[in-house]
PDB file of N, CA and C in Angstrom:
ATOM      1  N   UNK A   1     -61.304  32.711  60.365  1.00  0.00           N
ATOM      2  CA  UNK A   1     -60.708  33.479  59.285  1.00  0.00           C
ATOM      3  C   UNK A   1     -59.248  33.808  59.599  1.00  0.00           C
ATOM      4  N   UNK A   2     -58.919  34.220  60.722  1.00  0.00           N
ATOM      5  CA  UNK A   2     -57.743  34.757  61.381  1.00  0.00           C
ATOM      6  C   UNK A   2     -56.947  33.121  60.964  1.00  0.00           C
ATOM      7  N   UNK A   3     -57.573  32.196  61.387  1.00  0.00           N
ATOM      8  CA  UNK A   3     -56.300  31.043  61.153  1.00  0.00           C
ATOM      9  C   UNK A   3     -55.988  29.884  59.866  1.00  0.00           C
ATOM     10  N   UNK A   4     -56.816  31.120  59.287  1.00  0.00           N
ATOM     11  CA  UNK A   4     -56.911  30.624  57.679  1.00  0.00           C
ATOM     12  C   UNK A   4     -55.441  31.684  57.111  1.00  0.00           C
ATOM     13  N   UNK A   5     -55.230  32.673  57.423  1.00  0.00           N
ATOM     14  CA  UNK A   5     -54.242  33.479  57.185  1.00  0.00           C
ATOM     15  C   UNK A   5     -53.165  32.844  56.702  1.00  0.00           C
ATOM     16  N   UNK A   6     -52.061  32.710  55.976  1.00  0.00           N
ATOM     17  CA  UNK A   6     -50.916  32.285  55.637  1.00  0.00           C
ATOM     18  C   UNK A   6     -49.856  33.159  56.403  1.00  0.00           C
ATOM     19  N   UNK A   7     -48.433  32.751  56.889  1.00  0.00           N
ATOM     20  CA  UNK A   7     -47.455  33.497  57.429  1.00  0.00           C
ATOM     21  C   UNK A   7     -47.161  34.563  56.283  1.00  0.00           C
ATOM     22  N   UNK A   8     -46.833  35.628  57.112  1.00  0.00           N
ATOM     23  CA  UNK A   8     -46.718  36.520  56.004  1.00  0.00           C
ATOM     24  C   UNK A   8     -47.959  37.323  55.423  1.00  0.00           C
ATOM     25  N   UNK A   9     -48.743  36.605  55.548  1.00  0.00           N
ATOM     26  CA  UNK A   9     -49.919  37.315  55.009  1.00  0.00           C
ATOM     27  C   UNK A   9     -50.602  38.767  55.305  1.00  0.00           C
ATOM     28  N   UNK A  10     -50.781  39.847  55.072  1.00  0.00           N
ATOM     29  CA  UNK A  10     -50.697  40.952  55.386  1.00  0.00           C
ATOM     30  C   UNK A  10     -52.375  41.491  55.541  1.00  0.00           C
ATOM     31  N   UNK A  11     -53.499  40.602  54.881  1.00  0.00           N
ATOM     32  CA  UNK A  11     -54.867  41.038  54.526  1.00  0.00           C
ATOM     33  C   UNK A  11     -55.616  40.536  54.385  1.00  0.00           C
ATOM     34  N   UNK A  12     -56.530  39.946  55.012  1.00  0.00           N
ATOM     35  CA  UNK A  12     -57.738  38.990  54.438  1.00  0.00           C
ATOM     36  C   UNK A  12     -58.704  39.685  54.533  1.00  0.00           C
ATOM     37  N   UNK A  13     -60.040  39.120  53.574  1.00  0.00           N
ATOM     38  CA  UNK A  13     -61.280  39.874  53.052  1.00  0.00           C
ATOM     39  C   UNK A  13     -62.395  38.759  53.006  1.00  0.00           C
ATOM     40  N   UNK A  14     -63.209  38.800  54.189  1.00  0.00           N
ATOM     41  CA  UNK A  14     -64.081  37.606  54.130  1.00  0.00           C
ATOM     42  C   UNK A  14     -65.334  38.424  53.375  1.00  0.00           C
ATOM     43  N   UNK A  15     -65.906  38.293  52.570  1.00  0.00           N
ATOM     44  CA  UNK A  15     -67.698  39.318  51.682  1.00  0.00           C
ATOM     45  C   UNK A  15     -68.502  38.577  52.811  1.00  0.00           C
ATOM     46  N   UNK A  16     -69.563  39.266  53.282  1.00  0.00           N
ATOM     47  CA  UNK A  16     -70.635  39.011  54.537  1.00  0.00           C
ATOM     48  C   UNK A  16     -71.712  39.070  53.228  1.00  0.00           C
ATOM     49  N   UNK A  17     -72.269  40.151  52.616  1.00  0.00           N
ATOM     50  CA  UNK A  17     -73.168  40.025  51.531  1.00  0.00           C
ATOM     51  C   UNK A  17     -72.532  41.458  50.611  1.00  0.00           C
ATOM     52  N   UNK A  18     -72.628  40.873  49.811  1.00  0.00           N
ATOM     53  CA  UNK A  18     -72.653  41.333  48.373  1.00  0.00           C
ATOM     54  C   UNK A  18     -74.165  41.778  47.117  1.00  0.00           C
ATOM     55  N   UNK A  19     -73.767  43.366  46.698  1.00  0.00           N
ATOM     56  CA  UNK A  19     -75.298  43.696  46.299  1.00  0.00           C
ATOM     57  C   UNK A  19     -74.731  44.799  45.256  1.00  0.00           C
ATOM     58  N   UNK A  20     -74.144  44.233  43.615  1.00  0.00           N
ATOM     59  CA  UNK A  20     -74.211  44.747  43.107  1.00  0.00           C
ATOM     60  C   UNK A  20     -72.266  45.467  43.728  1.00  0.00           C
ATOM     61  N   UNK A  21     -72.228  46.684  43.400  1.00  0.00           N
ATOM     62  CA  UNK A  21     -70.946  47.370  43.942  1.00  0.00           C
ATOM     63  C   UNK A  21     -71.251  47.575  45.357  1.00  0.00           C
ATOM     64  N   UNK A  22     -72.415  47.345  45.949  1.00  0.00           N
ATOM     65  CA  UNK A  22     -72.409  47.596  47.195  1.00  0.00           C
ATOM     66  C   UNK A  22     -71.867  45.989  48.303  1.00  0.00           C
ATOM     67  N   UNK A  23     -71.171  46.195  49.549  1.00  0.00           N
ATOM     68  CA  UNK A  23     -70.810  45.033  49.696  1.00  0.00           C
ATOM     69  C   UNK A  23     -70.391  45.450  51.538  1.00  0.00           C
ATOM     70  N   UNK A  24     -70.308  44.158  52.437  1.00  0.00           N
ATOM     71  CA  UNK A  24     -70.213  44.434  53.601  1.00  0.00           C
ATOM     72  C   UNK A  24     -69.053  43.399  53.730  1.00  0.00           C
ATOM     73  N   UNK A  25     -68.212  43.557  54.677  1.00  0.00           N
ATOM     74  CA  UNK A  25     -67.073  42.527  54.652  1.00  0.00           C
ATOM     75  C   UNK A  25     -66.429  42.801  56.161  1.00  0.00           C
ATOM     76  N   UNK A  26     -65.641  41.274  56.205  1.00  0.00           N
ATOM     77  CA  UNK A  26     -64.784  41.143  57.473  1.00  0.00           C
ATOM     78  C   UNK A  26     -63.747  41.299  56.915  1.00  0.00           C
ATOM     79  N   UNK A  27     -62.545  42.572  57.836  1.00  0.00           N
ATOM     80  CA  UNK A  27     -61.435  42.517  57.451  1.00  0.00           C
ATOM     81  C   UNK A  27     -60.465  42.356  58.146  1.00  0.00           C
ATOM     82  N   UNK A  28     -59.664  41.729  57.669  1.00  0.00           N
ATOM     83  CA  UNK A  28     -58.367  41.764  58.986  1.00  0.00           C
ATOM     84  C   UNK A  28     -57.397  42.099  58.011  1.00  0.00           C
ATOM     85  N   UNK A  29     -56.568  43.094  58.909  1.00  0.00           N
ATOM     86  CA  UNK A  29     -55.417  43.656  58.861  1.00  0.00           C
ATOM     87  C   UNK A  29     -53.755  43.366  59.567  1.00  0.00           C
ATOM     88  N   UNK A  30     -53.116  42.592  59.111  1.00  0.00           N
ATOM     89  CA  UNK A  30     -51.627  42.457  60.081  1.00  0.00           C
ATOM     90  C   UNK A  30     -51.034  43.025  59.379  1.00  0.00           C
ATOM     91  N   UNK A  31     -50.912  44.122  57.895  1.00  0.00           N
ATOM     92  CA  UNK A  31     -49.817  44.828  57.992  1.00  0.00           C
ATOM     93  C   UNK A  31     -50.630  46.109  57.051  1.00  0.00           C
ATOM     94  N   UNK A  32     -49.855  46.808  56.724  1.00  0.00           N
ATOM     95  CA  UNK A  32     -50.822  48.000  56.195  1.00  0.00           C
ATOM     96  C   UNK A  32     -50.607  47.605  55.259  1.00  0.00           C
ATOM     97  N   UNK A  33     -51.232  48.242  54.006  1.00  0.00           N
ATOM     98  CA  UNK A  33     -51.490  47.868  52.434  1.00  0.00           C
ATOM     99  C   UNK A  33     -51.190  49.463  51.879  1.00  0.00           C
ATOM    100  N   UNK A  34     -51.543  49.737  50.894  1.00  0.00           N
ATOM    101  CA  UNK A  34     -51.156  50.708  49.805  1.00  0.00           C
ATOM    102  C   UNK A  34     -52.315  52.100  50.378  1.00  0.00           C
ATOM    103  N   UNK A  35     -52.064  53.349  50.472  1.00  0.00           N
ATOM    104  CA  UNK A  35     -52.978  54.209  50.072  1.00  0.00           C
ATOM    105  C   UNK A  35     -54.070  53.764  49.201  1.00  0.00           C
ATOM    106  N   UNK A  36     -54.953  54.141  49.498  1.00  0.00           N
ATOM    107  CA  UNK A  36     -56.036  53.614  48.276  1.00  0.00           C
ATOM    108  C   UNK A  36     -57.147  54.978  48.376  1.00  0.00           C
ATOM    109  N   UNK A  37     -57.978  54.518  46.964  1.00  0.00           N
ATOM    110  CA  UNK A  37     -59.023  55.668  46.647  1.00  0.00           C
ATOM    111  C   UNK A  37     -60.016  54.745  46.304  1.00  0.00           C
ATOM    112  N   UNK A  38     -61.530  54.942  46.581  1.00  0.00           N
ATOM    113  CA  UNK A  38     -62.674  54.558  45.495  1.00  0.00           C
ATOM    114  C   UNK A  38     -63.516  55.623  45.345  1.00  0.00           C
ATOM    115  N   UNK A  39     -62.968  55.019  43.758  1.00  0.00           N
ATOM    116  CA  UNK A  39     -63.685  56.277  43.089  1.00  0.00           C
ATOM    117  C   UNK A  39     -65.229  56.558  42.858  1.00  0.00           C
ATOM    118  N   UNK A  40     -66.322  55.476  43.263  1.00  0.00           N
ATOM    119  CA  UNK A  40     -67.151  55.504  43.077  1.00  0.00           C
ATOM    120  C   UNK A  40     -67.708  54.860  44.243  1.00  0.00           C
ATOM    121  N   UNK A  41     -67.075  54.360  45.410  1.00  0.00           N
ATOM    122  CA  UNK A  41     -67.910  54.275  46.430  1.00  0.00           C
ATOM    123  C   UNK A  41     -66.892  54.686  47.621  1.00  0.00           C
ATOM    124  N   UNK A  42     -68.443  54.561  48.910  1.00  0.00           N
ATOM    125  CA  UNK A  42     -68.006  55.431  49.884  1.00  0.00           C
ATOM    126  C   UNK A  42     -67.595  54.153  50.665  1.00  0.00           C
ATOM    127  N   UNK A  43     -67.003  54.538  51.887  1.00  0.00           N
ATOM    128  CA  UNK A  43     -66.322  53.160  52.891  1.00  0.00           C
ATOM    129  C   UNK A  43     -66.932  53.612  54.381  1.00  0.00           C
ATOM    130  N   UNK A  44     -67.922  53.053  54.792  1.00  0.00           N
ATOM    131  CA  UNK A  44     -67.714  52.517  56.068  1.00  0.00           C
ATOM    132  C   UNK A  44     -67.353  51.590  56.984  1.00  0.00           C
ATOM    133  N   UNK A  45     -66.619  52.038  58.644  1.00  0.00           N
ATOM    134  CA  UNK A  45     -65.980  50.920  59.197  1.00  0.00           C
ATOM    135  C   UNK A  45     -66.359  51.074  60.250  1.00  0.00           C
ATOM    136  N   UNK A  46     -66.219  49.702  60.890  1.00  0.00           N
ATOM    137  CA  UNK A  46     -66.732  49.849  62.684  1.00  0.00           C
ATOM    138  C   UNK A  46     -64.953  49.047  62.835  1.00  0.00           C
ATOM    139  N   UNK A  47     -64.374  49.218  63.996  1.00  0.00           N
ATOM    140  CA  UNK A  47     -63.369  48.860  64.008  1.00  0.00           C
ATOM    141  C   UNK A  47     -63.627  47.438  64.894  1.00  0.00           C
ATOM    142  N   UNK A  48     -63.547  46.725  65.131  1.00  0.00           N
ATOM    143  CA  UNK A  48     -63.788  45.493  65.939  1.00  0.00           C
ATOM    144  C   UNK A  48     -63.293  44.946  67.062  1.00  0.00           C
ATOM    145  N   UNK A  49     -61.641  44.777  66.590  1.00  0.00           N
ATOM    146  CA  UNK A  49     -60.727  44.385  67.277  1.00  0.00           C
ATOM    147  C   UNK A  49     -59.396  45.143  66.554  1.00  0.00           C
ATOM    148  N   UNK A  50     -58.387  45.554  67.736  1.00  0.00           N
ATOM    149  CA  UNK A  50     -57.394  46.023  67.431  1.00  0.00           C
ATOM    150  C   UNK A  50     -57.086  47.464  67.596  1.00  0.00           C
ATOM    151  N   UNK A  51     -55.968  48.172  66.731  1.00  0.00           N
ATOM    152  CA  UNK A  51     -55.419  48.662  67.102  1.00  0.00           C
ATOM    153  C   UNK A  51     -55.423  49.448  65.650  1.00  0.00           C
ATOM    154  N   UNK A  52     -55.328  51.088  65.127  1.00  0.00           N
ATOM    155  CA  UNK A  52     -54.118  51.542  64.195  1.00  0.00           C
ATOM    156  C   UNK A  52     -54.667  53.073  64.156  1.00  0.00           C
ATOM    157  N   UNK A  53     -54.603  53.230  63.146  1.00  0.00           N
ATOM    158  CA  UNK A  53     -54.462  54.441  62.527  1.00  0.00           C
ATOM    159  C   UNK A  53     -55.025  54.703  61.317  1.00  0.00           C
ATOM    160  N   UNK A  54     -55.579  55.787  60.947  1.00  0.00           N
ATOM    161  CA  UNK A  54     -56.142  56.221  59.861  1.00  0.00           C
ATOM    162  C   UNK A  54     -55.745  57.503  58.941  1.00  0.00           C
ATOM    163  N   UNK A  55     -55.205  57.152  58.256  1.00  0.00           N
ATOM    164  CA  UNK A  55     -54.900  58.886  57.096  1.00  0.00           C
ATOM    165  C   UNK A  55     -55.816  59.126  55.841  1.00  0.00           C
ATOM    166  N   UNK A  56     -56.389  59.867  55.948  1.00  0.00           N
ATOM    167  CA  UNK A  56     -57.620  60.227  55.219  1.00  0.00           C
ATOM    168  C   UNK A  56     -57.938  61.737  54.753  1.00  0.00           C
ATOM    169  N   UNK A  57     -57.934  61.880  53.479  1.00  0.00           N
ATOM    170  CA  UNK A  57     -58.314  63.162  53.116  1.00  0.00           C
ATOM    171  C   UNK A  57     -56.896  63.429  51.988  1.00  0.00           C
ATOM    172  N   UNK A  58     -56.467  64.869  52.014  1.00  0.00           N
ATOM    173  CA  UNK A  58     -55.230  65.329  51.071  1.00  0.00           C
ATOM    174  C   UNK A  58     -55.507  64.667  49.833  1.00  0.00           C
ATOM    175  N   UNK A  59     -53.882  64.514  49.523  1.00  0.00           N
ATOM    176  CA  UNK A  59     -54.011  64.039  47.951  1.00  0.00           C
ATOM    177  C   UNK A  59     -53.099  62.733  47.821  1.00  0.00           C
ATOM    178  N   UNK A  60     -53.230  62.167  46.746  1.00  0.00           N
ATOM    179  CA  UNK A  60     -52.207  60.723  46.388  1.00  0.00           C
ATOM    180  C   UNK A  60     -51.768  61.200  45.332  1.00  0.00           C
ATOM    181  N   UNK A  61     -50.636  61.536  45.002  1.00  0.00           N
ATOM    182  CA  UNK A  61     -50.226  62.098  43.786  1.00  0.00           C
ATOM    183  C   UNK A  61     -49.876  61.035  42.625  1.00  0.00           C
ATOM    184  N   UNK A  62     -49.516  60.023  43.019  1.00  0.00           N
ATOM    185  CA  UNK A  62     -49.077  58.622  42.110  1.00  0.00           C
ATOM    186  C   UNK A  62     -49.917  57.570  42.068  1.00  0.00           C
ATOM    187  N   UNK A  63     -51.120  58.175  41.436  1.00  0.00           N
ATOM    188  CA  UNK A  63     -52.253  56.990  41.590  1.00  0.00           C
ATOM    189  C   UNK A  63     -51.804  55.822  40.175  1.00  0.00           C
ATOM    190  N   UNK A  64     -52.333  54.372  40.429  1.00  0.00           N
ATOM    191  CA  UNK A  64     -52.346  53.326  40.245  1.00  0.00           C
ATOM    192  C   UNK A  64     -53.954  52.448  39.820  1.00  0.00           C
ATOM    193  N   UNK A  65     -54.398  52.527  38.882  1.00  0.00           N
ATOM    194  CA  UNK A  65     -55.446  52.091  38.784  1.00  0.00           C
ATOM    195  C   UNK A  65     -55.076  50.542  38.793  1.00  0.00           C
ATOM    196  N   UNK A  66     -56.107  49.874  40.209  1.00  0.00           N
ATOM    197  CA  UNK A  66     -56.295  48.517  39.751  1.00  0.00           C
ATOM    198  C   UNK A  66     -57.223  47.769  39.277  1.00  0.00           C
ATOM    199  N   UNK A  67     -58.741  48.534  39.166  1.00  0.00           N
ATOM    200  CA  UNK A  67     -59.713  48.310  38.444  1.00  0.00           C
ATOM    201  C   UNK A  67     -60.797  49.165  39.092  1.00  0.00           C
ATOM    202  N   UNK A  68     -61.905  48.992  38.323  1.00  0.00           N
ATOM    203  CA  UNK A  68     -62.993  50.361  38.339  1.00  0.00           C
ATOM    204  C   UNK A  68     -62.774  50.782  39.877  1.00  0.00           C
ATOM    205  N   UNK A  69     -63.257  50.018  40.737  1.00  0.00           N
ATOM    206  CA  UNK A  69     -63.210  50.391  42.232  1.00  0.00           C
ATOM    207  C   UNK A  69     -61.847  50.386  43.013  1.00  0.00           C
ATOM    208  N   UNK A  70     -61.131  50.586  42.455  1.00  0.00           N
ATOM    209  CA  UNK A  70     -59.482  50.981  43.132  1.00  0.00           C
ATOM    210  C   UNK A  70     -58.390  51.223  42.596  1.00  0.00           C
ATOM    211  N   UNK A  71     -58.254  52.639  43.300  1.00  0.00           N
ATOM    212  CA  UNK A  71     -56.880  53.205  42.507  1.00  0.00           C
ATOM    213  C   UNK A  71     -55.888  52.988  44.313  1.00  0.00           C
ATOM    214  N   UNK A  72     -54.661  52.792  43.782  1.00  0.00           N
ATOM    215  CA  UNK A  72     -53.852  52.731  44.954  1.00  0.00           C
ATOM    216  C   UNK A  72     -52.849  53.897  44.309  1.00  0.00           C
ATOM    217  N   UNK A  73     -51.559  54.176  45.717  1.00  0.00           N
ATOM    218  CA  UNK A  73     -50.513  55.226  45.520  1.00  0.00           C
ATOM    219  C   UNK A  73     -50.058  54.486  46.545  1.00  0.00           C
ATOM    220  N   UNK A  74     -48.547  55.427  46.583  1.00  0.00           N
ATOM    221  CA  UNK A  74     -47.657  55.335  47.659  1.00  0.00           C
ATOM    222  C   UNK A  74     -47.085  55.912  48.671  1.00  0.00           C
ATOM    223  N   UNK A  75     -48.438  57.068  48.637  1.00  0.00           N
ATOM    224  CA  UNK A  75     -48.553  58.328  50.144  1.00  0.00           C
ATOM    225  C   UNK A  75     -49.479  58.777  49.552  1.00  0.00           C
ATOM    226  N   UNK A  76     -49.862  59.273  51.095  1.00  0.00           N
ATOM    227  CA  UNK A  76     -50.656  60.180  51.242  1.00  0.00           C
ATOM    228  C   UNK A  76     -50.052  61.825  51.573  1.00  0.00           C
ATOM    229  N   UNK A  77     -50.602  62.883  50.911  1.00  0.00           N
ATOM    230  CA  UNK A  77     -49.801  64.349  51.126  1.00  0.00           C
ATOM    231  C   UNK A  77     -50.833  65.107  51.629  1.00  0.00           C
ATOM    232  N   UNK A  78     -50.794  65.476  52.676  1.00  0.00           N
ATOM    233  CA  UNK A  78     -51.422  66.458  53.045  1.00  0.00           C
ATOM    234  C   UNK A  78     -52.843  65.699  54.250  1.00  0.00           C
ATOM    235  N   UNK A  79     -52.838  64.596  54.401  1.00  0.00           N
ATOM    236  CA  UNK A  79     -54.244  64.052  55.194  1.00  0.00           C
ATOM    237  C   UNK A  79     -54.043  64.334  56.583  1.00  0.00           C
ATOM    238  N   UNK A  80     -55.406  64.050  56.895  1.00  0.00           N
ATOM    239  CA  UNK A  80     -55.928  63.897  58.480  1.00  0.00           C
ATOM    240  C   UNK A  80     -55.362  62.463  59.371  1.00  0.00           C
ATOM    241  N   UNK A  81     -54.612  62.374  60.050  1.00  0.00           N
ATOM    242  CA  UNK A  81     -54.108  61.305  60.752  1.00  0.00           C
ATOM    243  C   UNK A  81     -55.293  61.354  62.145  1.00  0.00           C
ATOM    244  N   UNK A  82     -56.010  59.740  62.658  1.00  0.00           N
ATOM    245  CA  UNK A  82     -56.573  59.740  63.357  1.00  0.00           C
ATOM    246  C   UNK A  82     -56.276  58.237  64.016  1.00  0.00           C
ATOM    247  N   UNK A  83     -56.414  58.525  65.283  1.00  0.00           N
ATOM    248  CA  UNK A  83     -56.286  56.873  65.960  1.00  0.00           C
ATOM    249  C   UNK A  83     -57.869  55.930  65.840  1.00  0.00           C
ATOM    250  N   UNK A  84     -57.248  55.059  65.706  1.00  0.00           N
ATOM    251  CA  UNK A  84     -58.307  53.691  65.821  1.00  0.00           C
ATOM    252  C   UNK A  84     -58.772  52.500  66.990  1.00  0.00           C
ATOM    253  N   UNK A  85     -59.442  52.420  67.590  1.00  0.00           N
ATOM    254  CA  UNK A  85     -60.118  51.678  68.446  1.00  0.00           C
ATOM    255  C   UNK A  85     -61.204  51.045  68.349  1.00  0.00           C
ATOM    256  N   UNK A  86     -61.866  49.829  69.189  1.00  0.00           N
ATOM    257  CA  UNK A  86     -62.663  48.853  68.940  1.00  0.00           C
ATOM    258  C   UNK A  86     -63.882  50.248  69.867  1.00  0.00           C
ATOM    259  N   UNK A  87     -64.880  49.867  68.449  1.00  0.00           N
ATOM    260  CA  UNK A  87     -66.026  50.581  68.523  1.00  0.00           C
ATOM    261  C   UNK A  87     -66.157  52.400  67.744  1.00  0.00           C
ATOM    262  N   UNK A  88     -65.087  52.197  67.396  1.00  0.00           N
ATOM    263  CA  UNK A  88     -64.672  53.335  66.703  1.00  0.00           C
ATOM    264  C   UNK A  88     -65.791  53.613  64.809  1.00  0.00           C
ATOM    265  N   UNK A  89     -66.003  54.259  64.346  1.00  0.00           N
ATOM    266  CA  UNK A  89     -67.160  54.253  62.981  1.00  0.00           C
ATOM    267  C   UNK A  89     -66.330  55.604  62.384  1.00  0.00           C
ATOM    268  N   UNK A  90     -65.996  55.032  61.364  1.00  0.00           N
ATOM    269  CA  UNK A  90     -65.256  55.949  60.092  1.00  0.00           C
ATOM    270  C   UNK A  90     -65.982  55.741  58.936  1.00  0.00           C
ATOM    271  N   UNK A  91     -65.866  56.743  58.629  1.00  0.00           N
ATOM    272  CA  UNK A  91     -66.671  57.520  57.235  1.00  0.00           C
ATOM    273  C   UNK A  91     -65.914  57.760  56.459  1.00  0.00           C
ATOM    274  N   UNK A  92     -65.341  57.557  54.990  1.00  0.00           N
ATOM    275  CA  UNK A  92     -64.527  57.748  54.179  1.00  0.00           C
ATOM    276  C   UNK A  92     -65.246  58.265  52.812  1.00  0.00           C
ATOM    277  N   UNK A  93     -65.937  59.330  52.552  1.00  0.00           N
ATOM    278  CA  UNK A  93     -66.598  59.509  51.137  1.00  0.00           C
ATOM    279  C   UNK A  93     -65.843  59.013  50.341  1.00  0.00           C
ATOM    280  N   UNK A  94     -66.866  58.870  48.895  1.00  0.00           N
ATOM    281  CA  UNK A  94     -66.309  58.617  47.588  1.00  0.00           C
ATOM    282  C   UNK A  94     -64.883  59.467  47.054  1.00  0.00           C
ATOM    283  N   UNK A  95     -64.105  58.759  46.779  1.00  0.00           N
ATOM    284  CA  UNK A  95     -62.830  59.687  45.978  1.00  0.00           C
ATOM    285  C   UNK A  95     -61.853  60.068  47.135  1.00  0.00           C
ATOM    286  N   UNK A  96     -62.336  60.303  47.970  1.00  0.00           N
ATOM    287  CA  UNK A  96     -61.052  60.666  49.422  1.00  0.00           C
ATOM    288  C   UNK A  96     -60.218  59.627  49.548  1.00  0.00           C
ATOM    289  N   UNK A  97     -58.555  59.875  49.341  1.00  0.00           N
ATOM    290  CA  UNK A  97     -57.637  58.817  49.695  1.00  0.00           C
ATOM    291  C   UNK A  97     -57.811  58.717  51.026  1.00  0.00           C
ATOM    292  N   UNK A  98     -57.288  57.259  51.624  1.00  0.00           N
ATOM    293  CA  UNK A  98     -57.416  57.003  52.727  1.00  0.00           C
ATOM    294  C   UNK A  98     -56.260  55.597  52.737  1.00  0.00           C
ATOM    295  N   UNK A  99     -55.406  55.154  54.336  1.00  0.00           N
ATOM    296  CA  UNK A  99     -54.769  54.806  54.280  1.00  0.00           C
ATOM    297  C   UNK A  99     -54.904  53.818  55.906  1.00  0.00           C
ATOM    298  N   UNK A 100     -54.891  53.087  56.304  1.00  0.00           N
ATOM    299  CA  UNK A 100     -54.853  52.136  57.149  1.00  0.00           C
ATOM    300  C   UNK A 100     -53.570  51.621  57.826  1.00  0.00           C
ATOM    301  N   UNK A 101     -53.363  52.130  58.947  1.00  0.00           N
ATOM    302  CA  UNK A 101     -51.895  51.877  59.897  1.00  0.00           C
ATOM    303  C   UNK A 101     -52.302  50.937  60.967  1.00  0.00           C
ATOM    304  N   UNK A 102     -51.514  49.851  61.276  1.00  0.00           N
ATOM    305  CA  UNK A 102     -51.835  48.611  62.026  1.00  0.00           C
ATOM    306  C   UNK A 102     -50.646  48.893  62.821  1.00  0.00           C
ATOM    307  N   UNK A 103     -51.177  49.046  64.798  1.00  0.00           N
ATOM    308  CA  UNK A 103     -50.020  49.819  65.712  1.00  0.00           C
ATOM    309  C   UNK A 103     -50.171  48.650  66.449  1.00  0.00           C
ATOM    310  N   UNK A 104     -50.521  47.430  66.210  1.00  0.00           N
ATOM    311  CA  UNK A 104     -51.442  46.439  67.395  1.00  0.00           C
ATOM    312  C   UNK A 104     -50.715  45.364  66.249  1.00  0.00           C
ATOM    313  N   UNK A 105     -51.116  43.805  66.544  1.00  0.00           N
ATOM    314  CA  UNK A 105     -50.779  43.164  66.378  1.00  0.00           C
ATOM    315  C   UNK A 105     -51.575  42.584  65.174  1.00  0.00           C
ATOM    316  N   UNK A 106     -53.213  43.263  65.355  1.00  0.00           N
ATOM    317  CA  UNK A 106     -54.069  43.720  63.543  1.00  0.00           C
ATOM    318  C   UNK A 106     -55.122  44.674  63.963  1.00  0.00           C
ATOM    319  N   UNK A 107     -55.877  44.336  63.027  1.00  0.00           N
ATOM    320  CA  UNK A 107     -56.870  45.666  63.095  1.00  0.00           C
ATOM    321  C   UNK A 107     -57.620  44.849  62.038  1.00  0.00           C
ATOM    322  N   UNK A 108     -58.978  44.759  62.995  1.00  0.00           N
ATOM    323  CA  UNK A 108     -60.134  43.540  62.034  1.00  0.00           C
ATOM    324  C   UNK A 108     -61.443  44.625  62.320  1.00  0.00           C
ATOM    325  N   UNK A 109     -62.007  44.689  60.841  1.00  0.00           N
ATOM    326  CA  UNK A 109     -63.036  45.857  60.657  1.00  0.00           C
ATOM    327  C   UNK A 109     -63.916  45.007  60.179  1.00  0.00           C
ATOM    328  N   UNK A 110     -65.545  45.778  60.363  1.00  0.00           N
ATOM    329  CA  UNK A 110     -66.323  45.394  59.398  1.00  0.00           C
ATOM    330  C   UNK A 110     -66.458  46.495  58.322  1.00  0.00           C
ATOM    331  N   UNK A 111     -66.273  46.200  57.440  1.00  0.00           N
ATOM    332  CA  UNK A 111     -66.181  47.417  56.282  1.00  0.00           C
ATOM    333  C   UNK A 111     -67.264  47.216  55.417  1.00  0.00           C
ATOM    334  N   UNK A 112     -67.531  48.292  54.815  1.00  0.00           N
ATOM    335  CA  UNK A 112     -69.446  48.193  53.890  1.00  0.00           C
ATOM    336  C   UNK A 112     -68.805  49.314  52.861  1.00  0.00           C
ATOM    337  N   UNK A 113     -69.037  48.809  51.542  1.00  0.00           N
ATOM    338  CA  UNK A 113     -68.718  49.544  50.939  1.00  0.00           C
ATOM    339  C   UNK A 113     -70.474  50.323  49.847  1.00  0.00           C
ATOM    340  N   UNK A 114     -70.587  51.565  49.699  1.00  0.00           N
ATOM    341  CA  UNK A 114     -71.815  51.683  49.179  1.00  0.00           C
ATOM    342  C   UNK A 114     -71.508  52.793  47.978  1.00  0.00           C
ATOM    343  N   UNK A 115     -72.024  52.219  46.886  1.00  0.00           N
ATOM    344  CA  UNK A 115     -72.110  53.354  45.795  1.00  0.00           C
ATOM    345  C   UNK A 115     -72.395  54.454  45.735  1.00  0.00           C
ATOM    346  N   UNK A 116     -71.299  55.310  45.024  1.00  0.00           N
ATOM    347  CA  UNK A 116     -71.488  56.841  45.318  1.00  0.00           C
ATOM    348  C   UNK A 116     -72.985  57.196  45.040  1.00  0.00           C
ATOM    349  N   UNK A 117     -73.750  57.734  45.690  1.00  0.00           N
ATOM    350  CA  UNK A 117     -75.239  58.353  45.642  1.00  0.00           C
ATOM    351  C   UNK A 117     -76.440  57.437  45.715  1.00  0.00           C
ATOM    352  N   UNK A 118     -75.954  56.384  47.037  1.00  0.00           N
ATOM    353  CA  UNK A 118     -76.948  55.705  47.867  1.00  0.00           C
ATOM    354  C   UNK A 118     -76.726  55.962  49.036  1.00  0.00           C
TER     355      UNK A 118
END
């Protein structure tokens, strides 16, 4: 997956299984992406490989809808900043902005995403 990447490329999203809005995925990270929110599901991560940072919680004041399951912004105001490491498990409830900082060279998660009230 990593050498499927294009130069430049900032994000890849491999789906492991898919169930409805619920969904488990490989992610790799080489650059950070947008604040983001889901509004209807929750995010878990095991961190894998790598390196970053996490901002999670506060508010996004300039939200961006890009479809049912994602609103993005362009900060976060007021969150919890936390470091990231391999073996690390983050919990992100439904609706909490949250934001992904790459301090390493990436940051490859398995991420599961599950509908609010499963």
């Amino acid at each position: 997956m990593l050498a499927e990447m294009k130069p430049g490329q900032g994000f890849a999203w491999k789906p492991l299984v898919r169930d409805g809005s619920n969904n488990a995925a490989i992610e790799i990270w080489k650059k950070p992406g947008k604040p983001a929110v889901h509004p209807d599901q929750a995010e878990y991560a095991i961190v894998l490989e790598g390196a970053g940072t996490l901002v999670s919680g506060g508010t996004m004041p300039d939200r961006e809808v890009r479809n049912p399951t994602l609103v993005e912004g362009s900060r976060i105001d007021g969150g919890t900043t936390r470091t990231l490491a391999p073996g690390d498990v983050i919990l992100v409830p439904a609706g909490v902005p949250h934001w992904f900082g790459i301090t390493g060279e990436r940051l490859v998660l398995l991420g599961i995403k599950l509908a609010k009230g499963q």
